[in-house]
N, C-alpha and C. Protein backbone atom coordinates (compact mmCIF):
# COMPACT_ATOMS: atom_id res chain seq x y z
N UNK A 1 38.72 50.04 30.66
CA UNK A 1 39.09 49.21 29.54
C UNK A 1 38.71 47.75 29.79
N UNK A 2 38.65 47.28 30.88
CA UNK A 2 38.43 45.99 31.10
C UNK A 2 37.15 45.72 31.38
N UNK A 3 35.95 47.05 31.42
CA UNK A 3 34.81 46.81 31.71
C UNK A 3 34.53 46.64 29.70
N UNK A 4 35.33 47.24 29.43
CA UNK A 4 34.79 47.33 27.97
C UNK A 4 35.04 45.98 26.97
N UNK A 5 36.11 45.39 27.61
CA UNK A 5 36.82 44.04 27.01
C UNK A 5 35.78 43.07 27.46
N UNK A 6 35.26 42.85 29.02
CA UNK A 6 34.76 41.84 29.70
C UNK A 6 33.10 42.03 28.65
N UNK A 7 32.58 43.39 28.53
CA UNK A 7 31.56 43.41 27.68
C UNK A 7 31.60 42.78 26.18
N UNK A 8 32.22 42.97 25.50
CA UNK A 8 32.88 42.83 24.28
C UNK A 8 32.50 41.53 24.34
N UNK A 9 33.74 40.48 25.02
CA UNK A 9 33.48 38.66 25.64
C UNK A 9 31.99 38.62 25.39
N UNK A 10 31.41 38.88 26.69
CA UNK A 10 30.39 38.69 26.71
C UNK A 10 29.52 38.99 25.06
N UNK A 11 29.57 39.98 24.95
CA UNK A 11 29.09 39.49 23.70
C UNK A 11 29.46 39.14 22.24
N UNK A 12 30.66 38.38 22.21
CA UNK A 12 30.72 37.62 21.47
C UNK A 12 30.46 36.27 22.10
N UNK A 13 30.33 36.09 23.43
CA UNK A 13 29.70 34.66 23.63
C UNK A 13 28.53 34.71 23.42
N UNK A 14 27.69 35.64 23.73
CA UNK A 14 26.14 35.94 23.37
C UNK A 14 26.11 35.33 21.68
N UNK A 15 26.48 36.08 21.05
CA UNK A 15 27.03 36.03 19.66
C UNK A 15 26.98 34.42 19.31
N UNK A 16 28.14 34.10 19.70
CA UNK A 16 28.60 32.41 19.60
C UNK A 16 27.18 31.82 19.89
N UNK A 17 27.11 31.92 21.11
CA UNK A 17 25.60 31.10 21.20
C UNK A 17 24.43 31.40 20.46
N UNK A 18 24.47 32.15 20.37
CA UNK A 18 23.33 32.62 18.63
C UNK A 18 23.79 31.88 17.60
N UNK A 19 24.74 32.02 16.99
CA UNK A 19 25.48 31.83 16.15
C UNK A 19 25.05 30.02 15.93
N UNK A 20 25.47 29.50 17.15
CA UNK A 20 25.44 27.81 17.80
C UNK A 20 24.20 27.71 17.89
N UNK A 21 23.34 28.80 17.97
CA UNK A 21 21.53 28.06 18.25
C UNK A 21 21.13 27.78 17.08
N UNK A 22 21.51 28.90 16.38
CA UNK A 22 20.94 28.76 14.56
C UNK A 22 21.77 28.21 13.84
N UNK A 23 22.55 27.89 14.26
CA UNK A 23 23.34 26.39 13.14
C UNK A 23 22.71 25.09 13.82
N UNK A 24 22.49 25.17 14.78
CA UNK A 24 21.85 24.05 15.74
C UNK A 24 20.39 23.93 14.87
N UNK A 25 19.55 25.07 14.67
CA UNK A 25 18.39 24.82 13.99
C UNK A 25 18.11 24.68 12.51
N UNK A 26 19.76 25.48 12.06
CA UNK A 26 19.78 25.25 10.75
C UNK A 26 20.31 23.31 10.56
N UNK A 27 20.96 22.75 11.68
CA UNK A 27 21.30 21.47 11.85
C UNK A 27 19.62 20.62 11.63
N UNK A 28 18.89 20.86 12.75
CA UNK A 28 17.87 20.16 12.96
C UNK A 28 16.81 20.29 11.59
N UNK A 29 16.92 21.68 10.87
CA UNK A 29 15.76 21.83 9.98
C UNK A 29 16.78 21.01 8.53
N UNK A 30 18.24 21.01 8.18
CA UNK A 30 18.19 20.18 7.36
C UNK A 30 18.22 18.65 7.82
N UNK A 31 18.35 18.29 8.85
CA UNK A 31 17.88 16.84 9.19
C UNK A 31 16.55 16.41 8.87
N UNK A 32 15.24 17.30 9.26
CA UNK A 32 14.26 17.04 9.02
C UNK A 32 14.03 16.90 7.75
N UNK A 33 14.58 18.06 6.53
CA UNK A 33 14.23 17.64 5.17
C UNK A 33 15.06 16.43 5.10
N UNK A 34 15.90 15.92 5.66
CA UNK A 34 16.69 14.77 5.01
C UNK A 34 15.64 13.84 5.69
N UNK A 35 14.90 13.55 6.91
CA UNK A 35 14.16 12.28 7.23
C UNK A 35 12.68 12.61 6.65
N UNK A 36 12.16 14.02 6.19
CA UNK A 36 11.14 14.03 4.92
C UNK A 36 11.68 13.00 3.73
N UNK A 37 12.64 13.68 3.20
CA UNK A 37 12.76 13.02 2.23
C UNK A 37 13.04 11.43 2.46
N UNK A 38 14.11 10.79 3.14
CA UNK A 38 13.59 9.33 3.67
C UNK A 38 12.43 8.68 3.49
N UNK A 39 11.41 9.59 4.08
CA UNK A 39 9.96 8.73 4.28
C UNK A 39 9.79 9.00 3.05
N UNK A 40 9.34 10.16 2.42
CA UNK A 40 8.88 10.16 1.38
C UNK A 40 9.71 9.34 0.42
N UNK A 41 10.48 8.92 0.27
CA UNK A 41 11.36 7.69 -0.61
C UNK A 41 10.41 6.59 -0.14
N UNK A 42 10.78 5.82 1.30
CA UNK A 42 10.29 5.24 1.91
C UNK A 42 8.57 4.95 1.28
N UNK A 43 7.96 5.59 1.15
CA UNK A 43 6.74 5.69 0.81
C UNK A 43 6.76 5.70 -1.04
N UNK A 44 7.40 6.04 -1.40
CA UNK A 44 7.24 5.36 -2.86
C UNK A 44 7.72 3.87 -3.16
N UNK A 45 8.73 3.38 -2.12
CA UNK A 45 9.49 2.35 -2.58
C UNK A 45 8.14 1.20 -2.12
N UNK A 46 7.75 1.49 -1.26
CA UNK A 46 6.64 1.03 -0.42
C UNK A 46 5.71 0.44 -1.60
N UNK A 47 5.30 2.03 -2.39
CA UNK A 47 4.02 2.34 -2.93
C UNK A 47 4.13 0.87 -4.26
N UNK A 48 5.77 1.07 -4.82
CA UNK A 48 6.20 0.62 -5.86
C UNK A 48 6.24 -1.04 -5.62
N UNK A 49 6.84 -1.59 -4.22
CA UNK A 49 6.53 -2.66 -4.00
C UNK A 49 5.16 -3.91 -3.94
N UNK A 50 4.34 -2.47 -3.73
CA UNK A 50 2.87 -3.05 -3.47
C UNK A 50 2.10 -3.15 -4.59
N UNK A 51 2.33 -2.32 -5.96
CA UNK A 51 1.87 -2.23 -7.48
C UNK A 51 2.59 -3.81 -7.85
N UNK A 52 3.59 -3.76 -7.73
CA UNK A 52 4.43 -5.07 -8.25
C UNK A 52 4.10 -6.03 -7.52
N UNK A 53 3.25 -6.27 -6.43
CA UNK A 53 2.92 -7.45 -5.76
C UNK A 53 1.56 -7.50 -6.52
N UNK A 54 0.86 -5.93 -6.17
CA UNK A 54 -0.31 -6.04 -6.52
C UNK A 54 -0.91 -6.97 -7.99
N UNK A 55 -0.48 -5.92 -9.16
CA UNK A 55 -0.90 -6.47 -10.05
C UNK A 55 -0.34 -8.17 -10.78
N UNK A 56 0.43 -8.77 -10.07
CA UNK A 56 -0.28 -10.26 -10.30
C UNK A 56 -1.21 -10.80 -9.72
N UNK A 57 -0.97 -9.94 -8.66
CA UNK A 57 -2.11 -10.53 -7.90
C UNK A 57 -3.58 -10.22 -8.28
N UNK A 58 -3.98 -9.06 -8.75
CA UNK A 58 -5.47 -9.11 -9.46
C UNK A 58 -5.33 -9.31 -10.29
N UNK A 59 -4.39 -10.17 -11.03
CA UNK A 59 -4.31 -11.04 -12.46
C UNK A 59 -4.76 -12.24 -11.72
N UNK A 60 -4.18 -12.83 -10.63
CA UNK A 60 -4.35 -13.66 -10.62
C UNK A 60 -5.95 -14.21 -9.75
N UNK A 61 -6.37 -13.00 -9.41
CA UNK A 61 -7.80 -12.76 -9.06
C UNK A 61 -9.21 -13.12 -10.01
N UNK A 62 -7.85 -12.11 -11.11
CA UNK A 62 -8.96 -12.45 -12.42
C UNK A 62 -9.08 -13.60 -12.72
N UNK A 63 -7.90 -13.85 -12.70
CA UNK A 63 -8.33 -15.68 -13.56
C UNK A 63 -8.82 -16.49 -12.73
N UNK A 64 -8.74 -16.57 -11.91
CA UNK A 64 -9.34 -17.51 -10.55
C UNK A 64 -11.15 -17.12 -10.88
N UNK A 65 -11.61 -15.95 -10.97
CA UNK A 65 -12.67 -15.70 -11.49
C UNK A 65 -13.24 -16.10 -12.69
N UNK A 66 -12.53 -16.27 -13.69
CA UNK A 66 -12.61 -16.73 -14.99
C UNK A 66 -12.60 -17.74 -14.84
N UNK A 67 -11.55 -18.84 -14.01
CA UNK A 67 -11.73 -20.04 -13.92
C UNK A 67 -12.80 -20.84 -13.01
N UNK A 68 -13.48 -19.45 -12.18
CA UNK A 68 -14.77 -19.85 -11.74
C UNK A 68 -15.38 -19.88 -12.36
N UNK A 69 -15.61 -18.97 -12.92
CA UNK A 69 -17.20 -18.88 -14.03
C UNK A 69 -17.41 -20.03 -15.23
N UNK A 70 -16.17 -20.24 -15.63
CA UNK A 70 -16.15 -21.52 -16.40
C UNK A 70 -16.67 -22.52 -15.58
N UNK A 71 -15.92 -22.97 -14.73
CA UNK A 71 -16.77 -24.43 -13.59
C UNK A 71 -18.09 -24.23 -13.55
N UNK A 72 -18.61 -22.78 -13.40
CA UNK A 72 -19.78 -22.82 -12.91
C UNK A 72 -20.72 -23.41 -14.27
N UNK A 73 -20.14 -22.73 -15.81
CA UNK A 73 -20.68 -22.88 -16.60
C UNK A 73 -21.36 -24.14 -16.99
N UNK A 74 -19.63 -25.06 -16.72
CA UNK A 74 -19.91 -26.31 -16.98
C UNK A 74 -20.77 -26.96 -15.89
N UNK A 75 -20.81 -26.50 -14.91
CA UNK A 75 -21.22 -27.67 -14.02
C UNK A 75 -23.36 -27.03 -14.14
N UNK A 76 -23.21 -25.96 -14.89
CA UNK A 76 -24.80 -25.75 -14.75
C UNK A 76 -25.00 -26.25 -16.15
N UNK A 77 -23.98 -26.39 -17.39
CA UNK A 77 -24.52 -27.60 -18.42
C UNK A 77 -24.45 -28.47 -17.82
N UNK A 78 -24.09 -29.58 -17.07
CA UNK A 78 -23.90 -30.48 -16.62
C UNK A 78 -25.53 -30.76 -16.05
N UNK A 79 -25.95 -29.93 -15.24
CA UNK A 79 -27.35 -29.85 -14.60
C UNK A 79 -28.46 -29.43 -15.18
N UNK A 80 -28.22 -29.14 -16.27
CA UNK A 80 -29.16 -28.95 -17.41
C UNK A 80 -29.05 -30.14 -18.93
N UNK A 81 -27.96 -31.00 -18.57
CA UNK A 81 -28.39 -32.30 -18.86
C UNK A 81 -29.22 -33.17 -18.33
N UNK A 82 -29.03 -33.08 -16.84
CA UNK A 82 -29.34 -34.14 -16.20
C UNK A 82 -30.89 -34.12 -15.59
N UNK A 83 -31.35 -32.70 -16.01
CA UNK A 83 -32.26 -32.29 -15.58
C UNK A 83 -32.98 -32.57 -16.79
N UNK A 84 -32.91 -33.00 -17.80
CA UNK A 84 -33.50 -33.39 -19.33
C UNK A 84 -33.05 -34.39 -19.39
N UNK A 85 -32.79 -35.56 -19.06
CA UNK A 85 -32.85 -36.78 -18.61
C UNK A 85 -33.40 -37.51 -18.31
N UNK A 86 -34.37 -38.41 -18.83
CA UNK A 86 -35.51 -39.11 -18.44
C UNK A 86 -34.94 -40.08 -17.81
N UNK A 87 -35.32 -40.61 -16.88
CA UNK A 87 -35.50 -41.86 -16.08
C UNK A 87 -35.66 -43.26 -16.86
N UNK A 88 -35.79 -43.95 -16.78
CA UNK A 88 -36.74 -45.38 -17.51
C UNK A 88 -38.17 -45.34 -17.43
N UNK A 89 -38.72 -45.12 -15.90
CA UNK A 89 -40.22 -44.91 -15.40
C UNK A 89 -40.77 -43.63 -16.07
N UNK A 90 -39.87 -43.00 -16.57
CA UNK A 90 -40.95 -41.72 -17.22
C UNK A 90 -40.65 -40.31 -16.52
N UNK A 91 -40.28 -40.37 -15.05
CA UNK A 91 -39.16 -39.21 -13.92
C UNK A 91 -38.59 -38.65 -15.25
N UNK A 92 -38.21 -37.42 -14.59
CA UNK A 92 -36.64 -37.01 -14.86
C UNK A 92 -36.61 -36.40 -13.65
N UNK A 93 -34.93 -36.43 -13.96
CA UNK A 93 -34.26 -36.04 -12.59
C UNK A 93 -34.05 -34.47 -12.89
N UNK A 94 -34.91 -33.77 -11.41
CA UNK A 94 -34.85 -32.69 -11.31
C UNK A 94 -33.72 -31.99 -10.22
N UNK A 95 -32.61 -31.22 -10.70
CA UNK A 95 -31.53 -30.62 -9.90
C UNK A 95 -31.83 -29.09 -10.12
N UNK A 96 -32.13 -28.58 -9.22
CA UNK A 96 -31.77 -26.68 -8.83
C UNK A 96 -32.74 -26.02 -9.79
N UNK A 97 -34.13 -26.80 -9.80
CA UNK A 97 -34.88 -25.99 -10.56
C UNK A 97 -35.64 -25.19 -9.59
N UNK A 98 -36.84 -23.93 -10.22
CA UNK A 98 -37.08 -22.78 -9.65
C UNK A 98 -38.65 -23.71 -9.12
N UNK A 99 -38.91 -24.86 -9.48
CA UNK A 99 -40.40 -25.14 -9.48
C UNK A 99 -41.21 -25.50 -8.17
């Protein structure tokens, strides 16, 4: 009877520790979906921060571009005055021509 009891123990500690490994892994595998899901939050909040930085910022790309191309505009009328500009002596003053 006591070989049969001491067996028994034994395996319900066998048991227990099964029991304790796979709650242990059922522990670790819902931790992991919980630090999946983290990152993956993590990674949208990320994603969402960087759209909302982003797009003023290639607004403000754009216009910086726009407000180049204007300078440039003006400053190549500017050189296409001055380049049709006669002198007194009969010159004109030649700036950034191809000649």
């Amino acid at each position: 009877m006591l070989i049969v009891l001491s067996s028994l123990w034994r395996a319900c500690e066998g048991l227990e520790m099964a029991m304790l490994s796979s709650s242990l892994l059922l522990l670790s595998l819902i931790d992991l979906v919980r630090i999946l899901i983290a990152l993956w939050s993590n990674f949208l909040i990320s994603l969402w921060i960087v759209e909302i930085l982003a797009i003023p910022g290639l607004l403000c790309l754009f216009h910086l571009h726009k407000t180049l191309r204007i300078l440039q505009r003006i400053f190549l009328w500017e050189c296409n005055l001055l380049n049709n500009l006669p002198f007194r002596d009969g010159s004109s003053f030649r700036l950034f021509t191809h000649q």
